[in-house]
C-alpha atoms as a PDB file:
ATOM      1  CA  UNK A   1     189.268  63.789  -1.288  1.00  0.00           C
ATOM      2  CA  UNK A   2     191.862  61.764   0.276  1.00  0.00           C
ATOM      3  CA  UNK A   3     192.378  64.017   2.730  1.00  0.00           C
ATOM      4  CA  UNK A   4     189.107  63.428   3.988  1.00  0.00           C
ATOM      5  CA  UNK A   5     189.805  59.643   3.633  1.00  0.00           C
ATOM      6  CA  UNK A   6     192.822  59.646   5.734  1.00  0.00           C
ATOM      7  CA  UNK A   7     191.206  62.034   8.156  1.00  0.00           C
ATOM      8  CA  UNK A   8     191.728  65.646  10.005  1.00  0.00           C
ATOM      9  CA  UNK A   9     192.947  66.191  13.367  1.00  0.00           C
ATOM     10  CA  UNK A  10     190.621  68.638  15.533  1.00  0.00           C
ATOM     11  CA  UNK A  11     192.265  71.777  16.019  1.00  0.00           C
ATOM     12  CA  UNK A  12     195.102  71.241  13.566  1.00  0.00           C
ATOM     13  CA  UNK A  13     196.160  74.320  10.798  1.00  0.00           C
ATOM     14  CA  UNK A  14     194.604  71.754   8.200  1.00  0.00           C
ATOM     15  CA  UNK A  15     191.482  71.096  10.279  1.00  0.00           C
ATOM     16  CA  UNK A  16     190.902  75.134  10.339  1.00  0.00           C
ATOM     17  CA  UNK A  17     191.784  75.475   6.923  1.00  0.00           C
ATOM     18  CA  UNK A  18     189.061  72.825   6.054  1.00  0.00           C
ATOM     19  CA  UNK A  19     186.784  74.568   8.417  1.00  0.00           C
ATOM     20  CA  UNK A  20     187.076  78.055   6.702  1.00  0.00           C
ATOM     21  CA  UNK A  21     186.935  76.553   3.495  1.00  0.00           C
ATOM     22  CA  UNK A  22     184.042  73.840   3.509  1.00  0.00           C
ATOM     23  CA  UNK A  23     182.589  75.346   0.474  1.00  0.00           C
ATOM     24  CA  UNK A  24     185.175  74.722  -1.472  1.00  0.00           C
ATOM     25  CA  UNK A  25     186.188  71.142  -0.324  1.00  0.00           C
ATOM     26  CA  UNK A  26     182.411  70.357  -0.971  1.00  0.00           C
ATOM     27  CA  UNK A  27     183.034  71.611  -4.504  1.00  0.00           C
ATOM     28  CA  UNK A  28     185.919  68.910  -5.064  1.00  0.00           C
ATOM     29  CA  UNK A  29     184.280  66.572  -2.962  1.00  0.00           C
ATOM     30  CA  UNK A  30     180.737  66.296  -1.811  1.00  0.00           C
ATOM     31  CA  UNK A  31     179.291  68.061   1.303  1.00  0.00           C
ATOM     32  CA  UNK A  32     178.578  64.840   3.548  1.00  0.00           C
ATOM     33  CA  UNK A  33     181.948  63.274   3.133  1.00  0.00           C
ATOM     34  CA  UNK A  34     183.531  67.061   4.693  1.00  0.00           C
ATOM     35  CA  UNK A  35     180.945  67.241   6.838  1.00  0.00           C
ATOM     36  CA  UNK A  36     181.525  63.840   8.085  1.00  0.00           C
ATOM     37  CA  UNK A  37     185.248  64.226   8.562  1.00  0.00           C
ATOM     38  CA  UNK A  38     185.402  67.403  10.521  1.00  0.00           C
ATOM     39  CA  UNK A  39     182.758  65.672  12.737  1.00  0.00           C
ATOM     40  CA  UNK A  40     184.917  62.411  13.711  1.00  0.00           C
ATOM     41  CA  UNK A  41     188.093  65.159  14.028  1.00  0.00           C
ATOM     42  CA  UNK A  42     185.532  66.067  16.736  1.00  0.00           C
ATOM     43  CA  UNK A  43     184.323  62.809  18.155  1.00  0.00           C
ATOM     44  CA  UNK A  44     187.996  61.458  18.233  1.00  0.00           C
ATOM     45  CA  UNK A  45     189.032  64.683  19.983  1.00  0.00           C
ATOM     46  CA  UNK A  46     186.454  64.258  22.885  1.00  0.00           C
ATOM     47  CA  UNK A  47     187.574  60.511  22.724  1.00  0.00           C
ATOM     48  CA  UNK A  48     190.957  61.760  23.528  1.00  0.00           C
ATOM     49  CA  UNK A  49     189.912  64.571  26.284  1.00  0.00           C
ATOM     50  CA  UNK A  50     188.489  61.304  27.815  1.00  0.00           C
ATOM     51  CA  UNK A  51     191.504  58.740  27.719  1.00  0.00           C
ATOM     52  CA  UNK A  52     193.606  61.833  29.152  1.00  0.00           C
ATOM     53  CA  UNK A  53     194.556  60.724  32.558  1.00  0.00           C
ATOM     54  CA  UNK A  54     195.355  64.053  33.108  1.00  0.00           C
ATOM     55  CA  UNK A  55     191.808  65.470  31.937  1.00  0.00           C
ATOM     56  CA  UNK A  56     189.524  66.391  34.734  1.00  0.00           C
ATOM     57  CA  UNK A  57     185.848  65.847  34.242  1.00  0.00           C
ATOM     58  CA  UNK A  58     185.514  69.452  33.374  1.00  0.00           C
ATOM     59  CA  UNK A  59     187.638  69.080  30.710  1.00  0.00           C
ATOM     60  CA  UNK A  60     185.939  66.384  29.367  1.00  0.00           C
ATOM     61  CA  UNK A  61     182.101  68.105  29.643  1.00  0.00           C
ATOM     62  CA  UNK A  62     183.500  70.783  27.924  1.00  0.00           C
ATOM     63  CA  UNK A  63     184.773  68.630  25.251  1.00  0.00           C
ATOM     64  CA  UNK A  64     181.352  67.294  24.817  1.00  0.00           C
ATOM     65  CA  UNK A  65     179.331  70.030  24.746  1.00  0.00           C
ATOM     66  CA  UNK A  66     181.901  71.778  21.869  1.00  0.00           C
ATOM     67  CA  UNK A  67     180.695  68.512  19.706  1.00  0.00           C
ATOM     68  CA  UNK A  68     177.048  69.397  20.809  1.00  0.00           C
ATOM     69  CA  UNK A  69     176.859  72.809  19.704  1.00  0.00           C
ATOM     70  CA  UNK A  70     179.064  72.053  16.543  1.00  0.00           C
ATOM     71  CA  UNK A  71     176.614  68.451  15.936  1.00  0.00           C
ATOM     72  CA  UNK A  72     173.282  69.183  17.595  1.00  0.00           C
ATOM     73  CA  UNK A  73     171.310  66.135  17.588  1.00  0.00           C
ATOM     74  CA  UNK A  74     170.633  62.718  18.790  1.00  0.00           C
ATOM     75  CA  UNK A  75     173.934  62.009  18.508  1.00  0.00           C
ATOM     76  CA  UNK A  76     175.317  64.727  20.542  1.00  0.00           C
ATOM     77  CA  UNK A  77     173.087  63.564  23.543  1.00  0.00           C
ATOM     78  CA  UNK A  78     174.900  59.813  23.093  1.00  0.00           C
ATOM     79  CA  UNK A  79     178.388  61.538  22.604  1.00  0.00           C
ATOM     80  CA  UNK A  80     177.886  63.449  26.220  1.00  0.00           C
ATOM     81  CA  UNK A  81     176.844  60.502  27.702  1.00  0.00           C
ATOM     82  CA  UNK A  82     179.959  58.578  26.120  1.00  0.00           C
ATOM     83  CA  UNK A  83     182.268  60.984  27.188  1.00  0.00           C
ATOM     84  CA  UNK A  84     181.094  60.513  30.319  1.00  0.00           C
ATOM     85  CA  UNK A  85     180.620  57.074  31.431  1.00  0.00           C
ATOM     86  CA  UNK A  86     183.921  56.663  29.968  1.00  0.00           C
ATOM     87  CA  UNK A  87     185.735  58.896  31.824  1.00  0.00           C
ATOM     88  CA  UNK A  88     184.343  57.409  34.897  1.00  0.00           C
ATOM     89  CA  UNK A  89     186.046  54.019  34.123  1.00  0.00           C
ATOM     90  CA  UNK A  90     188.923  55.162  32.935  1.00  0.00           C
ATOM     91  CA  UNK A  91     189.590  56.678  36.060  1.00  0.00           C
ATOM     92  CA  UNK A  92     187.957  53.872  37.984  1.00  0.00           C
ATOM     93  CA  UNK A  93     185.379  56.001  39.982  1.00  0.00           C
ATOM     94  CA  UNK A  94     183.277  53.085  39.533  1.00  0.00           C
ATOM     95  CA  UNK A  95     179.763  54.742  41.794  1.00  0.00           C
ATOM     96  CA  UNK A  96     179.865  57.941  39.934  1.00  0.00           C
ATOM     97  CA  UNK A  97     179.416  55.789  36.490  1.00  0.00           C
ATOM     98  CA  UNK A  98     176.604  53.352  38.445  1.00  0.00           C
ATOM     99  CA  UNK A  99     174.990  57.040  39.725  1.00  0.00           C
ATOM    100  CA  UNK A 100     175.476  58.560  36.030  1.00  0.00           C
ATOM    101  CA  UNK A 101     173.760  55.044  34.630  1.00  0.00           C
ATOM    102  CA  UNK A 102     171.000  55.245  37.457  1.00  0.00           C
ATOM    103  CA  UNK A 103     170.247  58.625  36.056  1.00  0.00           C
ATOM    104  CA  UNK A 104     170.287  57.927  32.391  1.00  0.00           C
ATOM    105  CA  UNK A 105     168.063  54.833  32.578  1.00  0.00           C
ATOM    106  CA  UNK A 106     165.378  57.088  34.761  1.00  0.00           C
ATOM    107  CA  UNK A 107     165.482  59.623  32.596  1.00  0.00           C
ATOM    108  CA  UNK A 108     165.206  57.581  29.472  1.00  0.00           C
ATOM    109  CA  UNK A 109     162.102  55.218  31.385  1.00  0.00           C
ATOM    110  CA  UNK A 110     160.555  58.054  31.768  1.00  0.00           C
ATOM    111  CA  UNK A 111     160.945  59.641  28.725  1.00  0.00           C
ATOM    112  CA  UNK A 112     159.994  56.400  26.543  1.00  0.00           C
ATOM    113  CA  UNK A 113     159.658  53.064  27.272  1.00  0.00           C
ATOM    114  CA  UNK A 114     161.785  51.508  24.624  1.00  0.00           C
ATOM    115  CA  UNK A 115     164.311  53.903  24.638  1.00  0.00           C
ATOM    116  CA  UNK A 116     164.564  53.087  28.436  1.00  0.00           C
ATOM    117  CA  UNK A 117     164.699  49.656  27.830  1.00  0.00           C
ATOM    118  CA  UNK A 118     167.601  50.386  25.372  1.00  0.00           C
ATOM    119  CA  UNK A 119     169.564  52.015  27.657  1.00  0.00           C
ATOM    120  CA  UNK A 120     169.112  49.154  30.340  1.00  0.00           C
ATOM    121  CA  UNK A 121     170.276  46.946  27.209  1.00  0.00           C
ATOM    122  CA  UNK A 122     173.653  48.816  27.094  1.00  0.00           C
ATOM    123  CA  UNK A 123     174.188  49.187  30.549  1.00  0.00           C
ATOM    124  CA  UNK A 124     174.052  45.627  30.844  1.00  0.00           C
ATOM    125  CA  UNK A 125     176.117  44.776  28.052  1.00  0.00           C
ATOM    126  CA  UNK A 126     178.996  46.644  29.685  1.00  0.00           C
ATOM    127  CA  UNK A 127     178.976  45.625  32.994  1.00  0.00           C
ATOM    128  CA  UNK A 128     177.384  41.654  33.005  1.00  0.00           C
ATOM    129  CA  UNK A 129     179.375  40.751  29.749  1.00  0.00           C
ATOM    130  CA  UNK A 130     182.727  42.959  29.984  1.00  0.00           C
ATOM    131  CA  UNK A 131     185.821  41.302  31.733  1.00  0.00           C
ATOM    132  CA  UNK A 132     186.578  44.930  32.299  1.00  0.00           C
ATOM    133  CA  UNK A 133     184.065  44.718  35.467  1.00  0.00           C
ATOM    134  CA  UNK A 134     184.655  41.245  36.590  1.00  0.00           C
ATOM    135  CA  UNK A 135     186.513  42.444  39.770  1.00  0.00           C
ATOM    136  CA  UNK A 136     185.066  45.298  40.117  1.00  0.00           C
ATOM    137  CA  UNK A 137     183.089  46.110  43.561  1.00  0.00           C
ATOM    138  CA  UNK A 138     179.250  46.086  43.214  1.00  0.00           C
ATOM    139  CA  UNK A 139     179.319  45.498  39.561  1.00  0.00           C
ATOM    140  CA  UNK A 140     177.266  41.885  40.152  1.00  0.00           C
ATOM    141  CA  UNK A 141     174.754  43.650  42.417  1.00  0.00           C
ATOM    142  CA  UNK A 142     173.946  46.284  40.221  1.00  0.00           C
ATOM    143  CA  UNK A 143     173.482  44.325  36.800  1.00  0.00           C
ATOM    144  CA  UNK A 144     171.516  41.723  38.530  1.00  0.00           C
ATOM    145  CA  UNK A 145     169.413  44.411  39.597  1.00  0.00           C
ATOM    146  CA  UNK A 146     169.097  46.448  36.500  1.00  0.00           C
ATOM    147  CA  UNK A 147     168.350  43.125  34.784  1.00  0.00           C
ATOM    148  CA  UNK A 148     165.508  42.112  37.010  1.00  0.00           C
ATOM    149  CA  UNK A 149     164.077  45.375  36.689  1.00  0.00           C
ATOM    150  CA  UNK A 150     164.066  44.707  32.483  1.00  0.00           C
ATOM    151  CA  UNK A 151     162.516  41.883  33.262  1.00  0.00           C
ATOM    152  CA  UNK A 152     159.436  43.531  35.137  1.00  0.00           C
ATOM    153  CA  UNK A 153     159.473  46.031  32.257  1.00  0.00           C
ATOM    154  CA  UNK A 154     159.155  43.558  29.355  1.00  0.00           C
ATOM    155  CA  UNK A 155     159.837  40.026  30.290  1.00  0.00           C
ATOM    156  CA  UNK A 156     160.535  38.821  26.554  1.00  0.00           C
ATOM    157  CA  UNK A 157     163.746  40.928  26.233  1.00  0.00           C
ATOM    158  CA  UNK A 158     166.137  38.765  26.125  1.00  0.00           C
ATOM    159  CA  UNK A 159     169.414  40.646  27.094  1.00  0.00           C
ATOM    160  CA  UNK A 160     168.540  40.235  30.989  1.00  0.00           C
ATOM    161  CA  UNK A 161     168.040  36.633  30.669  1.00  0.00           C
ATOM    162  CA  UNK A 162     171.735  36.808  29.246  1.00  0.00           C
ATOM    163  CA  UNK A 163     173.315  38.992  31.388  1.00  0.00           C
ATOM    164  CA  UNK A 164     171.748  37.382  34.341  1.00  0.00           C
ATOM    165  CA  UNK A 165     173.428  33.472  33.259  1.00  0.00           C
ATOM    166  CA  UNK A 166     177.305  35.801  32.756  1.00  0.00           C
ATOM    167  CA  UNK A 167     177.151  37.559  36.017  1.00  0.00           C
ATOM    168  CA  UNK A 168     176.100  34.270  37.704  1.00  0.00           C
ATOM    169  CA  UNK A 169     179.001  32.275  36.157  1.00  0.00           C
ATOM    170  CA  UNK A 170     181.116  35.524  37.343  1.00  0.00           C
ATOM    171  CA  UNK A 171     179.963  34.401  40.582  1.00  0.00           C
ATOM    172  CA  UNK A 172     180.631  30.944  40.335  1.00  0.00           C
ATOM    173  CA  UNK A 173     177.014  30.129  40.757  1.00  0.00           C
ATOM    174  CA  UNK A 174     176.555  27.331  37.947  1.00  0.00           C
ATOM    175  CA  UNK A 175     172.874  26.638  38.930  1.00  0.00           C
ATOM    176  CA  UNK A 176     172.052  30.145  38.464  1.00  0.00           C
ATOM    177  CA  UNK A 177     174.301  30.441  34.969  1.00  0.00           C
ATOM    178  CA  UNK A 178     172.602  27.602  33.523  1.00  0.00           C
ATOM    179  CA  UNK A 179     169.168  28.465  34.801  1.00  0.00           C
ATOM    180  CA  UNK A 180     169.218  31.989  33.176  1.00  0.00           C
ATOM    181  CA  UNK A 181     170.945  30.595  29.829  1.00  0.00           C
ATOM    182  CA  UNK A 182     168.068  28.056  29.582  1.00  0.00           C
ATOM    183  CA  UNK A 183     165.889  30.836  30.283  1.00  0.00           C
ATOM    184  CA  UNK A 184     167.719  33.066  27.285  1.00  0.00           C
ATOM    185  CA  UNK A 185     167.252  30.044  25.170  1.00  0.00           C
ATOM    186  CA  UNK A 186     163.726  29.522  25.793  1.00  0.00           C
ATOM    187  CA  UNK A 187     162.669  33.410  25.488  1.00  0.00           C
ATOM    188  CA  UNK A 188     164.751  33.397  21.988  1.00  0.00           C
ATOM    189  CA  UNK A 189     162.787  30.583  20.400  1.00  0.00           C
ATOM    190  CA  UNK A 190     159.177  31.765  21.874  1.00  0.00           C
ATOM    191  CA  UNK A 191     159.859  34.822  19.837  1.00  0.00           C
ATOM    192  CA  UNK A 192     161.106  33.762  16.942  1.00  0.00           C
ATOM    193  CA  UNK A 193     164.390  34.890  16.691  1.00  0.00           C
ATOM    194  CA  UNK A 194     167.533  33.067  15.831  1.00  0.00           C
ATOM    195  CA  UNK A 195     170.208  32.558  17.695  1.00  0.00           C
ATOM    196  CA  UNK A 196     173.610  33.497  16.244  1.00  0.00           C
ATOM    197  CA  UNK A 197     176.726  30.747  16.197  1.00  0.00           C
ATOM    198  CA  UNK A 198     178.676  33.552  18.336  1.00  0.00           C
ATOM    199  CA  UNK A 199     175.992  33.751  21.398  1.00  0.00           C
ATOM    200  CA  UNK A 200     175.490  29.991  21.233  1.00  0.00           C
ATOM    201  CA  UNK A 201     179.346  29.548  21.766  1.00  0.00           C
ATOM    202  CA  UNK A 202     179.251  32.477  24.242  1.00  0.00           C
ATOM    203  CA  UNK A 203     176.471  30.103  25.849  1.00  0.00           C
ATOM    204  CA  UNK A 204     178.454  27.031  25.822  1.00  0.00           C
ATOM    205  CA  UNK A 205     180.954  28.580  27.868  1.00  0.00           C
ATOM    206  CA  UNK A 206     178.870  29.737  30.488  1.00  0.00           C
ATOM    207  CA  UNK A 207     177.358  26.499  30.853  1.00  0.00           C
ATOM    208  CA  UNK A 208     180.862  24.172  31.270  1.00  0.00           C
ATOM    209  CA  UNK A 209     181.837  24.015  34.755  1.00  0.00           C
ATOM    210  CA  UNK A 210     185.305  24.702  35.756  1.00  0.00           C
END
């Protein structure tokens, strides 16, 4: 059991010897806390194939898919695309991750509505609100984009609204900033929802002027 605490490394003789004898760790343990810990051996691996500045993108998909046909699932699907988009900015090919993004938010739109709208949701959160993309070339363009287009999908989500007011401020466009924070505000009380202390202090930056 604390084995499985402390965790396995994918690939190692003690990850194999797990492997070949789940059974019997289940018997000392319990099934889902093996089964858990020879998955993240897995995830961390791909995580690793990722970071590897020496991994090419092959490497990587093949990475992936190993997790998918060990884990099939939901969560395989948001592993691939993990492995993916991260690779991209770790090696800075900034258009093939805005292409790769393009592609998962059609696919997802069409697929189902909220799930689309999810995956806009994400998108945005890395590239409006991540320092990581502040100088990066494009980046504004395409989240004010993607966030206008949540808006025409379902105007009451409030993560464009958001994302709109940082990218703004990123721009050192205050009108804009404080126009789409008002506008987060405003959308956050019409539903209903509260507004944490965290996002209201995230707010209050964007709003002083520099």
């Amino acid at each position: 059991k604390i084995l499985m605490t402390i965790g396995l490394e994918y690939g190692s003789e003690i990850y194999q010897y797990v492997t070949n004898n789940k059974e019997r760790f289940v018997e000392i343990s319990d099934k889902q806390t093996v089964e858990r810990s020879l998955e993240m051996a897995n995830y961390w691996y791909v995580v690793s194939i990722m970071r590897n500045k020496e991994a090419s993108f092959e490497d990587v998909k093949k990475a992936a898919a190993d997790y998918s046909n060990a884990y099939p699932g939901p969560q395989s699907q948001r592993m691939e695309r993990m492995a993916y988009l991260g690779y991209y900015t770790d090696k800075k090919q900034y258009e093939e991750y805005f292409k790769l993004q393009d592609q998962y938010i059609a696919e997802d739109l069409k697929s189902d509505k909220k799930t689309g709208i999810r995956t806009i949701q994400s998108a945005l959160n890395d590239v409006a609100m991540n320092n990581s993309f502040s100088e990066v070339k494009d980046a504004n363009g395409w989240a004010i984009k993607k966030a206008n287009q949540l808006i025409k999908i379902d105007p009451q989500v409030t993560t464009s609204y958001i994302a709109l007011a940082s990218v703004y401020k990123r721009m050192g466009n205050q009108e804009l900033t404080n126009k789409y924070a008002d506008l987060y505000l405003s959308k956050k009380k019409e539903s209903g929802e509260d507004v944490t202390q965290r996002t209201m202090d995230y707010i209050n930056q964007l709003r002083k002027e520099h």
